[in-house]
Protein backbone atom coordinates (compact mmCIF):
# COMPACT_ATOMS: atom_id res chain seq x y z
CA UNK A 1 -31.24 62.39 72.40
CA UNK A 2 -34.49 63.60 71.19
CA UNK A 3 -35.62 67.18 72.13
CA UNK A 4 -32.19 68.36 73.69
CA UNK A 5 -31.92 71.32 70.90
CA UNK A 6 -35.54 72.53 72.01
CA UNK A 7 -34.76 72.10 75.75
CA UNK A 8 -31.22 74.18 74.83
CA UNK A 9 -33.18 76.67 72.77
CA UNK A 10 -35.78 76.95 75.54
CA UNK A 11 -33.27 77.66 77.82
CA UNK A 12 -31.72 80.44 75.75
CA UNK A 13 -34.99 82.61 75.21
CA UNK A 14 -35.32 84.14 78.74
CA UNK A 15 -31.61 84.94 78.26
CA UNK A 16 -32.41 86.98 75.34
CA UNK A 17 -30.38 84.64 72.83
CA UNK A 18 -32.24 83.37 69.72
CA UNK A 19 -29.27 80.91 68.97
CA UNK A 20 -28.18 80.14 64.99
CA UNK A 21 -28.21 76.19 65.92
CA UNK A 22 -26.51 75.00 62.91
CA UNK A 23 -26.09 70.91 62.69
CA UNK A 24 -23.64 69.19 61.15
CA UNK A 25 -23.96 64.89 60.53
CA UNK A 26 -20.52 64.56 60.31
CA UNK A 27 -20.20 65.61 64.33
CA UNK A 28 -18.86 68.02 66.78
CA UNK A 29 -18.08 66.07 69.67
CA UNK A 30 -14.29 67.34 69.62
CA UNK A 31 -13.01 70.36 69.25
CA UNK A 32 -11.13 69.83 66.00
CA UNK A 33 -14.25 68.64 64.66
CA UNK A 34 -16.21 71.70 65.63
CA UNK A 35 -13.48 73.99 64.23
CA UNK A 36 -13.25 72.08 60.80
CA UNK A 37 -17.39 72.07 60.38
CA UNK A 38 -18.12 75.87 61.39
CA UNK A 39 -15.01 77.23 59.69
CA UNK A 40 -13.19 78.73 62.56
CA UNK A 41 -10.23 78.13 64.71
CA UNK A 42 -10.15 75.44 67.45
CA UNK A 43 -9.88 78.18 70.53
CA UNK A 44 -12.87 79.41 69.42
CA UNK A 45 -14.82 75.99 70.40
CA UNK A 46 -16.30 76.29 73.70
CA UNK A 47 -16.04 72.26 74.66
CA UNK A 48 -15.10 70.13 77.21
CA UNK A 49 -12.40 71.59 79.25
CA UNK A 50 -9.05 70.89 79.46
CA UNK A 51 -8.18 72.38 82.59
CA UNK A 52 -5.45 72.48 85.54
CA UNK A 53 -6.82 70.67 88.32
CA UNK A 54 -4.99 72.52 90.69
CA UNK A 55 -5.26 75.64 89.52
CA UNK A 56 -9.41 74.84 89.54
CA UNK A 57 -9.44 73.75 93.49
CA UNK A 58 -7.76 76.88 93.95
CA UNK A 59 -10.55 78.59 92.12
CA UNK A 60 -13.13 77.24 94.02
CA UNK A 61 -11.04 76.46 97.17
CA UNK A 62 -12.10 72.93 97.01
CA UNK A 63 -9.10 70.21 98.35
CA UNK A 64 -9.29 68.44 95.32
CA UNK A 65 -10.89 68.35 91.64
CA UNK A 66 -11.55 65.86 89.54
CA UNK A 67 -13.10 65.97 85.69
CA UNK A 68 -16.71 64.29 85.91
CA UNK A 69 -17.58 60.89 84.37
CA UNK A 70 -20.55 60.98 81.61
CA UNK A 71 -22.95 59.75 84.04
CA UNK A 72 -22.26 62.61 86.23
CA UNK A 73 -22.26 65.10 83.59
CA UNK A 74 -24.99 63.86 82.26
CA UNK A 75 -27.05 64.00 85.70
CA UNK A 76 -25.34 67.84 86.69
CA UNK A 77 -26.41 68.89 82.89
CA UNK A 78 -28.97 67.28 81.71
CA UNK A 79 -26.89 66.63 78.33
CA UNK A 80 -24.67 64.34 77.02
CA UNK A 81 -20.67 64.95 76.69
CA UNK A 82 -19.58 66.25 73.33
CA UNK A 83 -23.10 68.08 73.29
CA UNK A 84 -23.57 70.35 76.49
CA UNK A 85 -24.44 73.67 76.38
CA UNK A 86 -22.23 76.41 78.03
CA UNK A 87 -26.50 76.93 80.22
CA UNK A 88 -29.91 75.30 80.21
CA UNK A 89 -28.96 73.05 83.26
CA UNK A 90 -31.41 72.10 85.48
CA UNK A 91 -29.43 73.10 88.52
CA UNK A 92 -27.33 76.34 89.24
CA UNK A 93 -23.54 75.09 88.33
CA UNK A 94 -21.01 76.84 88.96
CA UNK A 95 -19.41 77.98 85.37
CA UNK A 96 -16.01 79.52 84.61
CA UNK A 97 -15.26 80.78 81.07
CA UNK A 98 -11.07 80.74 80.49
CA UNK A 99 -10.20 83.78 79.60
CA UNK A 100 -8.66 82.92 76.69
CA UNK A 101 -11.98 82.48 75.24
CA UNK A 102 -12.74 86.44 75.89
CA UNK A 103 -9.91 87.55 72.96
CA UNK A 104 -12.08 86.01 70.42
CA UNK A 105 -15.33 88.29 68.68
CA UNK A 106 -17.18 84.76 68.02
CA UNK A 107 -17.15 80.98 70.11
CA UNK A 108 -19.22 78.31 69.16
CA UNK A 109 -20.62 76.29 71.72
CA UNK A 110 -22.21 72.92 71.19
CA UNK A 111 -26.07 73.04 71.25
CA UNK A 112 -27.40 70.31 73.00
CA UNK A 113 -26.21 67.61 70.94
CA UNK A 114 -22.98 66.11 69.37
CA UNK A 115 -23.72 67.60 65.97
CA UNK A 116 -25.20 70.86 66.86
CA UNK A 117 -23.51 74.13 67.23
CA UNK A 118 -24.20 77.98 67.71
CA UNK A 119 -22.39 80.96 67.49
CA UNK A 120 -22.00 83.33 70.73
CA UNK A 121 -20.08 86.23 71.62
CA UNK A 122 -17.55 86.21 74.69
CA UNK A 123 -19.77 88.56 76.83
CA UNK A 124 -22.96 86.67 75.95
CA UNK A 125 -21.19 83.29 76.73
CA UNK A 126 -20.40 84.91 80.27
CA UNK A 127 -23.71 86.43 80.73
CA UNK A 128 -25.71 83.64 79.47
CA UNK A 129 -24.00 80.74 81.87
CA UNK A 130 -23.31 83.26 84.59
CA UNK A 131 -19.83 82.23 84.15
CA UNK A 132 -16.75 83.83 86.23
CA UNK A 133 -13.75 84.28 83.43
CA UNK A 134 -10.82 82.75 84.97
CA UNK A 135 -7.06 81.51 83.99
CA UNK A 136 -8.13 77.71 83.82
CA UNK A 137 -6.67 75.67 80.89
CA UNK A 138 -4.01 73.59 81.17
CA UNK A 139 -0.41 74.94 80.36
CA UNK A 140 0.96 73.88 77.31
């Protein structure tokens, strides 16, 4: 996917971030993967969500929700699963951060593309995707 990093790191300098993108050719498409290549622990990896669905219509008092197919991410995002960016979409989404996220002083977030990371604080993470922290993951 040639040229997601730039669009990612364009998208970042009118938020005031000057990301650390830091690649790794082994991949970073899961979180365990992330985790073991950046040194850190796996609920520090902002990735795909696992979230309760029910819990996230309630959020967003919708009837139902349903986790969006790779075309659809793809097309909401403008990246490709296992590499979107918590922001630089080409549409406003609606984004919200669990708030399990916000007892950690570093995330990494994937940068655009499976094998590219950055690190961000909890409060830029929110700031940055305009993100509404929220109980969302899945219980255990």
């Amino acid at each position: 996917m040639p040229g997601a990093i730039d669009r990612f790191l364009a998208a970042a300098g009118p938020l005031g971030l000057h990301p650390d993108v830091r690649r790794f050719p082994e991949g970073t498409k899961t979180a365990q993967d992330a985790a073991m290549a950046v040194g850190c622990a796996v609920g520090q990896i902002v990735k795909s969500l696992v979230f309760d669905p029910k819990r996230m219509a309630e959020l967003l008092a919708a009837s139902t929700v349903r986790r969006a197919d790779a075309e659809e991410a793809r097309g909401a995002t403008g990246f490709g699963i296992g590499g979107t960016p918590p922001f630089g979409y080409p549409r406003p989404l609606t984004v919200l951060v669990d708030r399990d996220l916000m007892e950690h002083e570093l995330l990494w977030a994937a940068a655009g593309t499976p094998d590219a990371v950055f690190p961000i604080t909890p409060d830029q993470l929110v700031g940055a995707s305009g993100g509404s922290v929220a109980e969302i993951k899945a219980d255990p």
